[in-house]
Protein backbone atom coordinates (compact mmCIF):
# COMPACT_ATOMS: atom_id res chain seq x y z
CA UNK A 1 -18.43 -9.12 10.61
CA UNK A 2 -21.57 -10.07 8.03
CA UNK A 3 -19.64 -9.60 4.29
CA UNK A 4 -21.31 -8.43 1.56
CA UNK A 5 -23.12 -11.47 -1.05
CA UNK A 6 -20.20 -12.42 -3.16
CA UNK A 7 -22.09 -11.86 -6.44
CA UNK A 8 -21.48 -9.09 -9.37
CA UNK A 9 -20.28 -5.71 -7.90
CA UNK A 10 -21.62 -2.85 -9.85
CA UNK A 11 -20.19 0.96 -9.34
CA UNK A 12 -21.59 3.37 -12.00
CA UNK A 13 -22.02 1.80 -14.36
CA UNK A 14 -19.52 -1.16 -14.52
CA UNK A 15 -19.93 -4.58 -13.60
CA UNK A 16 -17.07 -6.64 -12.07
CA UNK A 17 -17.52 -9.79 -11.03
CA UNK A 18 -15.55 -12.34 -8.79
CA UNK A 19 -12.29 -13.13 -9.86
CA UNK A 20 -12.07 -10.04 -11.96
CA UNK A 21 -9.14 -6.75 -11.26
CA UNK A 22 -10.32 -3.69 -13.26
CA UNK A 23 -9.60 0.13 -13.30
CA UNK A 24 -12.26 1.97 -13.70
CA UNK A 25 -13.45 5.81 -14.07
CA UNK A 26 -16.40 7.22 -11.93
CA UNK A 27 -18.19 10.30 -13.48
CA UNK A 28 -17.84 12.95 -10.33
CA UNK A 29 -19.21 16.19 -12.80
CA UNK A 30 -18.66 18.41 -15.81
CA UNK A 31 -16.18 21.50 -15.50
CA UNK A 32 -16.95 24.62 -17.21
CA UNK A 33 -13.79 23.56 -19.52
CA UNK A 34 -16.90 21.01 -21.42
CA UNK A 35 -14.29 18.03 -19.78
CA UNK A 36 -15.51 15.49 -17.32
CA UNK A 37 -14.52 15.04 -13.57
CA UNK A 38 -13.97 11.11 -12.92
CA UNK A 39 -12.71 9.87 -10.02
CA UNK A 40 -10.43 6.75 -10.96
CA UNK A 41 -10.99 3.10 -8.69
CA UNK A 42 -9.64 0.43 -9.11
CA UNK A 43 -10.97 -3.08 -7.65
CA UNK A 44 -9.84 -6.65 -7.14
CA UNK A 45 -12.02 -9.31 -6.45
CA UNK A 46 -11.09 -12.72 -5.41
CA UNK A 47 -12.33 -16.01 -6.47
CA UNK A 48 -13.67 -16.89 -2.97
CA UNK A 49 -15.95 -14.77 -1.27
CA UNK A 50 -15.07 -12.55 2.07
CA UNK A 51 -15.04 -9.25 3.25
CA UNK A 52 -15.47 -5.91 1.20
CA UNK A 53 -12.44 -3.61 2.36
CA UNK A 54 -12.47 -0.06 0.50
CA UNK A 55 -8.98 1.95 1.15
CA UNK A 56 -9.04 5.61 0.15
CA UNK A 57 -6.37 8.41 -0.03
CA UNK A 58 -6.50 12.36 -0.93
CA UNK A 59 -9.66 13.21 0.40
CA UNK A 60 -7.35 16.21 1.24
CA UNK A 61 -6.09 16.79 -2.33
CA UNK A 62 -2.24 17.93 -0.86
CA UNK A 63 -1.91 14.90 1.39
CA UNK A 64 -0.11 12.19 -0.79
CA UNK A 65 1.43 10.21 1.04
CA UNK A 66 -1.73 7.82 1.18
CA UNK A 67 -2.16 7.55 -2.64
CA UNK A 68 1.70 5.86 -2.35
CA UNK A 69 0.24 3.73 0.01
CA UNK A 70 -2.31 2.50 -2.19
CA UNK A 71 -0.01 1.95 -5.42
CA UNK A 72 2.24 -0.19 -2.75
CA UNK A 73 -0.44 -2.24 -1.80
CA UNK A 74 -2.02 -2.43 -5.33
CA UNK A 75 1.54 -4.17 -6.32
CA UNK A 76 1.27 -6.96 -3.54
CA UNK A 77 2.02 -9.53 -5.58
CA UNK A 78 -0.57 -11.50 -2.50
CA UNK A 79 -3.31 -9.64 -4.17
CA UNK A 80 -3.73 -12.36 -6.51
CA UNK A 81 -5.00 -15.18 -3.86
CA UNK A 82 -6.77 -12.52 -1.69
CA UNK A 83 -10.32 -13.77 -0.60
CA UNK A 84 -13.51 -10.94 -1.05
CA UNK A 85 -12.59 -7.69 -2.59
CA UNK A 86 -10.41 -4.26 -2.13
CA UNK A 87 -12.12 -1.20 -3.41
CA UNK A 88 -9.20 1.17 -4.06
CA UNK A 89 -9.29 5.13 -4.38
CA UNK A 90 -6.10 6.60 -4.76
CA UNK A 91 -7.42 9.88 -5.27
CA UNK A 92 -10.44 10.92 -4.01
CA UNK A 93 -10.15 14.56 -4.13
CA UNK A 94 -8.93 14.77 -7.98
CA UNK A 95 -9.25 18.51 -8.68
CA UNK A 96 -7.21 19.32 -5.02
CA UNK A 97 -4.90 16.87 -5.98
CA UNK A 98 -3.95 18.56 -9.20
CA UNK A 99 -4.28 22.05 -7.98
CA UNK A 100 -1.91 20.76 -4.72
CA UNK A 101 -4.58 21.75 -2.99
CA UNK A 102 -6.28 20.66 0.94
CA UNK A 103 -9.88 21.71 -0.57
CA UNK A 104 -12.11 21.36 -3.50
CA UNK A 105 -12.92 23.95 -6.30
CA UNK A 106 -15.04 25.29 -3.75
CA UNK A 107 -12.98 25.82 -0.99
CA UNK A 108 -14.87 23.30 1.28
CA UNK A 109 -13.02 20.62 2.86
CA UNK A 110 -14.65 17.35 1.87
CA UNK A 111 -14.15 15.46 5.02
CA UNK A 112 -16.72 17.61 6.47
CA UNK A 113 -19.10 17.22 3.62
CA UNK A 114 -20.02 13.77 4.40
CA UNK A 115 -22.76 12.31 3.32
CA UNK A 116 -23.10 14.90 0.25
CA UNK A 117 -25.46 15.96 -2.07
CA UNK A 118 -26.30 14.75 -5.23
CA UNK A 119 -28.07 18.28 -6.31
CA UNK A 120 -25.22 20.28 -4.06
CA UNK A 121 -21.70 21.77 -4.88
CA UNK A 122 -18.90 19.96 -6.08
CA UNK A 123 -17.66 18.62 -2.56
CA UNK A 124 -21.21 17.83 -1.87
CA UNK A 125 -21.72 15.96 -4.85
CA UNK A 126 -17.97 14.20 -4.80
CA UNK A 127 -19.31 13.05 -1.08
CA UNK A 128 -22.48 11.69 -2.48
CA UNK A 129 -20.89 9.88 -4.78
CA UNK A 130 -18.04 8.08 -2.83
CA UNK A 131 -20.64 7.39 -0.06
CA UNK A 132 -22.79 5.63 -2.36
CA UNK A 133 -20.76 3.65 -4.89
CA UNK A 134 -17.70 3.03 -2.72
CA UNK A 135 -18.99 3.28 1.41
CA UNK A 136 -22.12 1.61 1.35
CA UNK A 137 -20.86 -1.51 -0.98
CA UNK A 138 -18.16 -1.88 1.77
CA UNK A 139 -18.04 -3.70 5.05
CA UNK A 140 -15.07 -1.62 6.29
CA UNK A 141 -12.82 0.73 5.25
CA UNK A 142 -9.07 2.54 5.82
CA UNK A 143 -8.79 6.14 4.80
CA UNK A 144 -5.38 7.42 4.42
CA UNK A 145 -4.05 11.03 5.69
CA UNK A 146 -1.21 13.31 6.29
CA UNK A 147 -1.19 16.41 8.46
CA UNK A 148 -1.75 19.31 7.31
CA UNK A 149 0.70 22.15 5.09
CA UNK A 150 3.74 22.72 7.49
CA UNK A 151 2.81 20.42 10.11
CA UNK A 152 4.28 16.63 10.59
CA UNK A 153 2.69 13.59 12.32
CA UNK A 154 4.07 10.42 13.57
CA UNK A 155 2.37 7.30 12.21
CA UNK A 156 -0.87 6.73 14.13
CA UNK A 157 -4.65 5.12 14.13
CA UNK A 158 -7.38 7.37 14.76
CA UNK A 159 -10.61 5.20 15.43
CA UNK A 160 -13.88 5.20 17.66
CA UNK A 161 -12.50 2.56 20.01
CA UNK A 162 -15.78 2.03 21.56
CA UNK A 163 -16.49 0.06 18.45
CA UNK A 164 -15.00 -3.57 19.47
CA UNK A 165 -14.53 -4.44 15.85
CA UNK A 166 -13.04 -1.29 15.23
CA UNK A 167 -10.70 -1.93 17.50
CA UNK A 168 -9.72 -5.07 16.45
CA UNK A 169 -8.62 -3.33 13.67
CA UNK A 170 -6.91 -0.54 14.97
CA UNK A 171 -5.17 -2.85 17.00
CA UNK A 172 -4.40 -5.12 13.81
CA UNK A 173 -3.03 -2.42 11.68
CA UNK A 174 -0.30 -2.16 14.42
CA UNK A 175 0.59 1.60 13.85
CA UNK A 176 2.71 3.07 17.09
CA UNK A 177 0.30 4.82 18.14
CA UNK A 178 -3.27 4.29 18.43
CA UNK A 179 -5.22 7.17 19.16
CA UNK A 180 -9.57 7.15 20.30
CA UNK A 181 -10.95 9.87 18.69
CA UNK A 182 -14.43 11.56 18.67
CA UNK A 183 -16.31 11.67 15.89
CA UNK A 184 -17.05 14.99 13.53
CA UNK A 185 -19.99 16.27 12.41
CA UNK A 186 -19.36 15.77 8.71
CA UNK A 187 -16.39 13.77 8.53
CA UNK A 188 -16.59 10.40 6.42
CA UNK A 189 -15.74 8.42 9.71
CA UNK A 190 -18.70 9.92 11.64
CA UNK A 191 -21.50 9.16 8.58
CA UNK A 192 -19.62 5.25 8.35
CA UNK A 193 -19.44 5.20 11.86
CA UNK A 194 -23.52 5.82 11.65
CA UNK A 195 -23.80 3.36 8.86
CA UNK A 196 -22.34 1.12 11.43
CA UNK A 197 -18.77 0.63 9.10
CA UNK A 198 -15.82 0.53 10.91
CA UNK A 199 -13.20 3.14 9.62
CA UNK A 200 -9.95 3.09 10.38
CA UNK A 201 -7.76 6.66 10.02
CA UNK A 202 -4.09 6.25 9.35
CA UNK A 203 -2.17 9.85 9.46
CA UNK A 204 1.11 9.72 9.01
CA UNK A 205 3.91 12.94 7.60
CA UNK A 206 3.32 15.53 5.94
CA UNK A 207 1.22 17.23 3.15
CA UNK A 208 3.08 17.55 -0.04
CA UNK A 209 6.06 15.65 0.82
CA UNK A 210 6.69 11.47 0.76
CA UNK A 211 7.62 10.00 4.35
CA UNK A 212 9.26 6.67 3.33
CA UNK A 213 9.06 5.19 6.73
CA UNK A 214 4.97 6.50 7.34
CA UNK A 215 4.20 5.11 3.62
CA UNK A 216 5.88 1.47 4.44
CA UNK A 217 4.60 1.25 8.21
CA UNK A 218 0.83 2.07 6.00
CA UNK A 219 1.19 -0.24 3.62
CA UNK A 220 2.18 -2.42 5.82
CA UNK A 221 -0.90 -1.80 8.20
CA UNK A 222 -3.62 -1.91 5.36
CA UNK A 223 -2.01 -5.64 4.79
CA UNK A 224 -2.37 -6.30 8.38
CA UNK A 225 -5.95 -5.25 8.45
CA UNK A 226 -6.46 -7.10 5.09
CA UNK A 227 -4.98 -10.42 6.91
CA UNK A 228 -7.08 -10.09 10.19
CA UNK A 229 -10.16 -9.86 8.34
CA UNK A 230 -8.71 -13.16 6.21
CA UNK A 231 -8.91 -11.67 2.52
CA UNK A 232 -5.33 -12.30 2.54
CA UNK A 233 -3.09 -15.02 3.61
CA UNK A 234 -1.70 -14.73 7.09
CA UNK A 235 2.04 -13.82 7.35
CA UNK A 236 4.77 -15.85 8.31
CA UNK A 237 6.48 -12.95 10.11
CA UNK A 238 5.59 -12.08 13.52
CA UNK A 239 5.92 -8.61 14.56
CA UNK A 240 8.06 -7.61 17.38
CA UNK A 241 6.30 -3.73 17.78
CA UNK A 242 3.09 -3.11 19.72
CA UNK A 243 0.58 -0.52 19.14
CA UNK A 244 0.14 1.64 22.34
CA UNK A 245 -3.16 3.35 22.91
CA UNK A 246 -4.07 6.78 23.71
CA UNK A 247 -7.36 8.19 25.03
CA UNK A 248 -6.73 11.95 24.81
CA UNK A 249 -4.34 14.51 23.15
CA UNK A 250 -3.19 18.09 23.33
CA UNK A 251 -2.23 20.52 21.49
CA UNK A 252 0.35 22.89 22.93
CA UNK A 253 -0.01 26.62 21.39
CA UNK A 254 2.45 29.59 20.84
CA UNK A 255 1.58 32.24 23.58
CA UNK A 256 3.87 34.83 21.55
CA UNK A 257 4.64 35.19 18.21
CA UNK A 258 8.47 34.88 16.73
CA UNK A 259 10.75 32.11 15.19
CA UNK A 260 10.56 28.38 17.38
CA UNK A 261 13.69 26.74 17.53
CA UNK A 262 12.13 23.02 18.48
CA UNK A 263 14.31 20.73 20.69
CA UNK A 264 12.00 17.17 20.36
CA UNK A 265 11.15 15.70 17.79
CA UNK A 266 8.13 13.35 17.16
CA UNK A 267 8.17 10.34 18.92
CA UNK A 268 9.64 11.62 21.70
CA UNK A 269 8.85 10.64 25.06
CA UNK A 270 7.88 13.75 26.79
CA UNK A 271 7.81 14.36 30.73
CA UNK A 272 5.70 17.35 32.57
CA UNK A 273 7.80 20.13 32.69
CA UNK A 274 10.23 19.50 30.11
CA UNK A 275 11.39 21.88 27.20
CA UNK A 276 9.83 21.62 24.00
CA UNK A 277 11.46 24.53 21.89
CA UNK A 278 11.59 28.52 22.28
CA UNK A 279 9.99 31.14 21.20
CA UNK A 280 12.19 34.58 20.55
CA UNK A 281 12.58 37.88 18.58
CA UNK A 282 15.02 37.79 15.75
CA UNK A 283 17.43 39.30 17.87
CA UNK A 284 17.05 36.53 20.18
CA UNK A 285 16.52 39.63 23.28
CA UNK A 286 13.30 38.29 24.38
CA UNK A 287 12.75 34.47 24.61
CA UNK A 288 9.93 32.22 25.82
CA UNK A 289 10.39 28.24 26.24
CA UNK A 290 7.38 26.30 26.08
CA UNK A 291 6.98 23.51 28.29
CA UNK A 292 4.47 20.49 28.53
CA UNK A 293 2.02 20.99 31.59
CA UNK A 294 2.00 16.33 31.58
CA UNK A 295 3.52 13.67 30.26
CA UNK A 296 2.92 11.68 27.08
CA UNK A 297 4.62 11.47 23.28
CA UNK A 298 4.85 14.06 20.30
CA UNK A 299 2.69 12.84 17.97
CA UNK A 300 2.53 15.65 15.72
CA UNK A 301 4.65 18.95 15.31
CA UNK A 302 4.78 22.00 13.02
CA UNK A 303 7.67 22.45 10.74
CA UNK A 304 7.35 25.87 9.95
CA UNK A 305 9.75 28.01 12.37
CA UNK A 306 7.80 31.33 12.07
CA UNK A 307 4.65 31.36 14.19
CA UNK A 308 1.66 33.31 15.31
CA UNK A 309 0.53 33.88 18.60
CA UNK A 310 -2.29 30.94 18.93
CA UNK A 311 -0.81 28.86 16.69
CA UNK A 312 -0.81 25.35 17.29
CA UNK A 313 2.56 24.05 17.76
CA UNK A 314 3.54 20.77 19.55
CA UNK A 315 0.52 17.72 19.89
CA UNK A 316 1.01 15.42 22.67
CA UNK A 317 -0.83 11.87 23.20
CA UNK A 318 -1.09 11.12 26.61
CA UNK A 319 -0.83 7.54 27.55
CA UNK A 320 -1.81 4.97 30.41
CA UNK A 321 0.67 2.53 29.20
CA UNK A 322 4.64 2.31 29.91
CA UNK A 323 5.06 1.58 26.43
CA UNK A 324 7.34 3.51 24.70
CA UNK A 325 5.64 4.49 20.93
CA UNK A 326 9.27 5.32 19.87
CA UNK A 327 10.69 2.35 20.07
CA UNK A 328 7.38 0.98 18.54
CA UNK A 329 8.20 3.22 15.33
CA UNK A 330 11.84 2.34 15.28
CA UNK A 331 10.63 -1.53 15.36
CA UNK A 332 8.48 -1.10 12.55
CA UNK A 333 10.91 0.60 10.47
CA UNK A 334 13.66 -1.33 11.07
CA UNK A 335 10.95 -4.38 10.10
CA UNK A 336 9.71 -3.28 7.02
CA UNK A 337 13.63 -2.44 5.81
CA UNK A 338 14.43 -6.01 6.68
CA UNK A 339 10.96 -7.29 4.92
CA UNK A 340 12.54 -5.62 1.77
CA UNK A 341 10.14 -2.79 0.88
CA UNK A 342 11.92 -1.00 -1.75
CA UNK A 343 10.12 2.06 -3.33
CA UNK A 344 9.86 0.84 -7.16
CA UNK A 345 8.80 -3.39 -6.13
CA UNK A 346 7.66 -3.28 -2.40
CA UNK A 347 7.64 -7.01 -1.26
CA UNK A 348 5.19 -6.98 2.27
């Protein structure tokens, strides 16, 4: 990977140089309230020069499990011997992240805005500017996600794994699962991807809720990344779980509407034919049980008991591998609880 000249980094209009850890306020746009929008960053820069690694979180302004994530790593006490520099944006999305909202003021979803507008709308410009002052000063980056309102996901990578470097990553973040994705139009992994940036996405839980286990296994993965690419000092641990890798995914969808009783839960290993949940009437008179057409693992699941006709419902990885991801996530838990990762001092 060629790394950025380890010289004076300049966002907006700061200047930080090597050696230097600052917080620091990026001017997004003015609200019709006469206040400012800023986005807040904050960066650490090591004495010796290496890679540039940006890590972002609430590009989806109700998906905050990532900006824990970020505070975790922030507090690595490592930080202070790391080698190049860690561009951090807790909150990307600031006004959906107040209003507990997925989109901007707007209502556009700003990882389909990608690469932005200076002269557009507020997503458009909030793209432009995280593009410019935090992407393109970056050799690499992680960008940290939940799924959506009412639907849960089990820790996983989603990367181009045509990329080798990005998946040397993916691989080096050692989620359970690591799924190859296509590219959006739009999305910030498709313009980095295009930039030629490797991006790795981490989704893990739910929107609006903390996952304790997803935010540990992250911050635990962002230091992984951050020790493969040697900004950080490698660890003395070795881990026991393995990353399994899957090449395509499904998502199962209600062919009647009523209240789904769910009988797996994510993680699971999940054979063709078997029983996923039920569909009935509140009387529980007319019932449907939906069933996977092929094998693989629940990866991600709605929560919300009441569905549509349509609606997605159960999403299921299919793998080549034997490799159980379930006992993958149960390794990685039970590792970072015996690393110590306690939520007020996590030690990583």
């Amino acid at each position: 990977m060629n790394t950025i000249q380890h010289d004076l980094l300049t966002l907006g209009e700061h200047v930080i140089a090597p050696g230097e850890r600052r917080t620091i306020e990026l001017p997004v746009t003015d609200l019709y309230t006469h206040t400012s929008l800023k986005m807040p960053v904050q960066v650490v820069r090591g004495k010796k020069p290496g890679p540039t690694l940006f890590l972002s979180a609430a590009i989806h302004g109700d998906e905050i499990n990532g900006v824990e994530i970020v505070r975790r790593v922030l507090d690595y006490k490592g930080l202070g011997s790391i080698r190049g520099t860690l561009i951090a944006v807790p909150i990307v999305n600031v006004q959906g992240f107040l209003a507990q909202s997925r989109y901007t003021p707007d209502r556009r979803d700003l990882n389909r805005c990608f690469p932005g507008n200076s002269n557009g709308s507020v997503a458009s410009r909030l793209a432009h500017l995280f593009v410019n002052e935090i992407v393109l000063k970056s050799d690499c980056g992680i960008d940290l996600h939940t799924a959506a309102l009412h639907r849960d996901n089990l820790p996983q990578i989603r990367a181009q794994l045509q990329n080798p470097e990005t998946a040397r990553l993916a691989q080096a973040f050692d989620a359970p699962v690591v799924l190859n994705t296509n590219l959006r139009d739009g999305s910030l992994r498709h313009y980095a991807d295009e930039q030629g940036i490797p991006i790795l996405l981490y989704e893990a839980g739910e929107a609006l809720r903390f996952d304790e286990s997803s935010i540990r296994i992250g911050a635990r993965g962002v230091l992984n990344v951050m020790r493969e690419l040697g900004m950080l000092r490698p660890s003395r641990k070795k881990n026991l779980s393995k990353s399994v890798t899957a090449n395509s995914s499904h998502w199962i969808r209600a062919d009647r509407s009523g209240i789904l009783r769910a009988t797996v839960g994510l993680g699971c290993s999940i054979s063709a034919g078997q029983r996923l949940g039920t569909i009935s009437d509140p009387f529980g008179i007319q019932e449907q049980v939906i069933t996977s057409e092929f094998p693989g693992i629940l990866i991600g699941r709605t929560n919300l008991p009441l569905v549509n006709e349509g609606d997605a419902v159960f999403h299921i990885a299919r793998f080549e591998e034997s490799t159980d991801p379930l006992e993958s996530f149960e390794t990685l838990h039970t590792e970072s609880t015996e690393w110590g990762l306690p939520i007020s001092n996590p030690i990583i």
